[in-house]
Protein backbone atom coordinates (compact mmCIF):
# COMPACT_ATOMS: atom_id res chain seq x y z
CA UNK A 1 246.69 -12.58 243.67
CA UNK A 2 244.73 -11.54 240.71
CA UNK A 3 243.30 -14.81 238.66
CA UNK A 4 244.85 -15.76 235.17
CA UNK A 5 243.58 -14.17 232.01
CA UNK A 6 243.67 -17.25 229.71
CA UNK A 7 242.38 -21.07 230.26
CA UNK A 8 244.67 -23.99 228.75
CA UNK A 9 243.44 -25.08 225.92
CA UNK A 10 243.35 -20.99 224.59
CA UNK A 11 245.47 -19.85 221.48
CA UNK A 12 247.84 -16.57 222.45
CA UNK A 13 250.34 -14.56 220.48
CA UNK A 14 253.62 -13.63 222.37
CA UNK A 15 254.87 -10.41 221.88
CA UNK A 16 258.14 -11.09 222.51
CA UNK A 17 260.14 -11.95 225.56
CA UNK A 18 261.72 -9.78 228.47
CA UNK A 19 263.34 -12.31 229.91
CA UNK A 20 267.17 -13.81 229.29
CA UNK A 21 265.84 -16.94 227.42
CA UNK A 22 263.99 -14.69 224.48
CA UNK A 23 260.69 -16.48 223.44
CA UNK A 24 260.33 -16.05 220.23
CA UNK A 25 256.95 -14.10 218.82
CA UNK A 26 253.74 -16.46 217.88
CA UNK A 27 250.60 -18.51 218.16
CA UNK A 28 251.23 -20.74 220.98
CA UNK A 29 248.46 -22.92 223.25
CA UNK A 30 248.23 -22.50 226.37
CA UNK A 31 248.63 -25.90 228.47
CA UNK A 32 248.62 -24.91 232.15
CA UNK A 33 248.45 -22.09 234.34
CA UNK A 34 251.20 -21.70 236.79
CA UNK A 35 251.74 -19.67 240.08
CA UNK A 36 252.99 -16.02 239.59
CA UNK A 37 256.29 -14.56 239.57
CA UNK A 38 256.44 -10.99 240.78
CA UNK A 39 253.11 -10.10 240.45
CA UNK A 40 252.74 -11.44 236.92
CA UNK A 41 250.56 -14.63 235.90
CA UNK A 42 252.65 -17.14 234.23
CA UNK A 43 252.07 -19.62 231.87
CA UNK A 44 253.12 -23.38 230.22
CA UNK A 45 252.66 -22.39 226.87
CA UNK A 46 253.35 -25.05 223.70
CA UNK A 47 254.43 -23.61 220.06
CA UNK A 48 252.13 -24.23 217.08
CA UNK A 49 254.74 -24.25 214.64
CA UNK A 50 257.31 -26.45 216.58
CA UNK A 51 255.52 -27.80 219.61
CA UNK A 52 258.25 -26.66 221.97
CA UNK A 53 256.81 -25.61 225.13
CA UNK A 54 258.18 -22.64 226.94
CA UNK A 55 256.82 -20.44 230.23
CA UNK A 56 255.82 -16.94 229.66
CA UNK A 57 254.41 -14.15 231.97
CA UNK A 58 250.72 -12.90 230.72
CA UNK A 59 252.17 -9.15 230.52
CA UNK A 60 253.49 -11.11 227.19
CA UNK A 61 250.59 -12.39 225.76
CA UNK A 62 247.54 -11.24 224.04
């Protein structure tokens, strides 16, 4: 298992989501880290604009 790229507490963009529930693209923090899903970090991440929270993979963030 390779270790996560970004600490809780960090500011990430998405790039846009993959996955069947679209995330849409922004500056979210991250709050935790959380186990991986096919090889892929994932994240607990919270929206600056809206302060929704969502869970992203970190092949979506930079």
């Amino acid at each position: 298992m390779k270790a996560h790229k970004f600490k809780p507490g960090q500011f990430v963009r998405v790039t846009g989501s993959r996955s069947f529930t679209a995330t849409p693209a922004g500056r979210y923090e991250v709050v935790r880290q959380l186990p991986p899903d096919n090889n892929d970090n994932q994240y607990r991440v919270r929206n600056t604009e809206d302060n929704q929270e969502r869970v992203v993979r970190e092949s979506e963030l930079i």
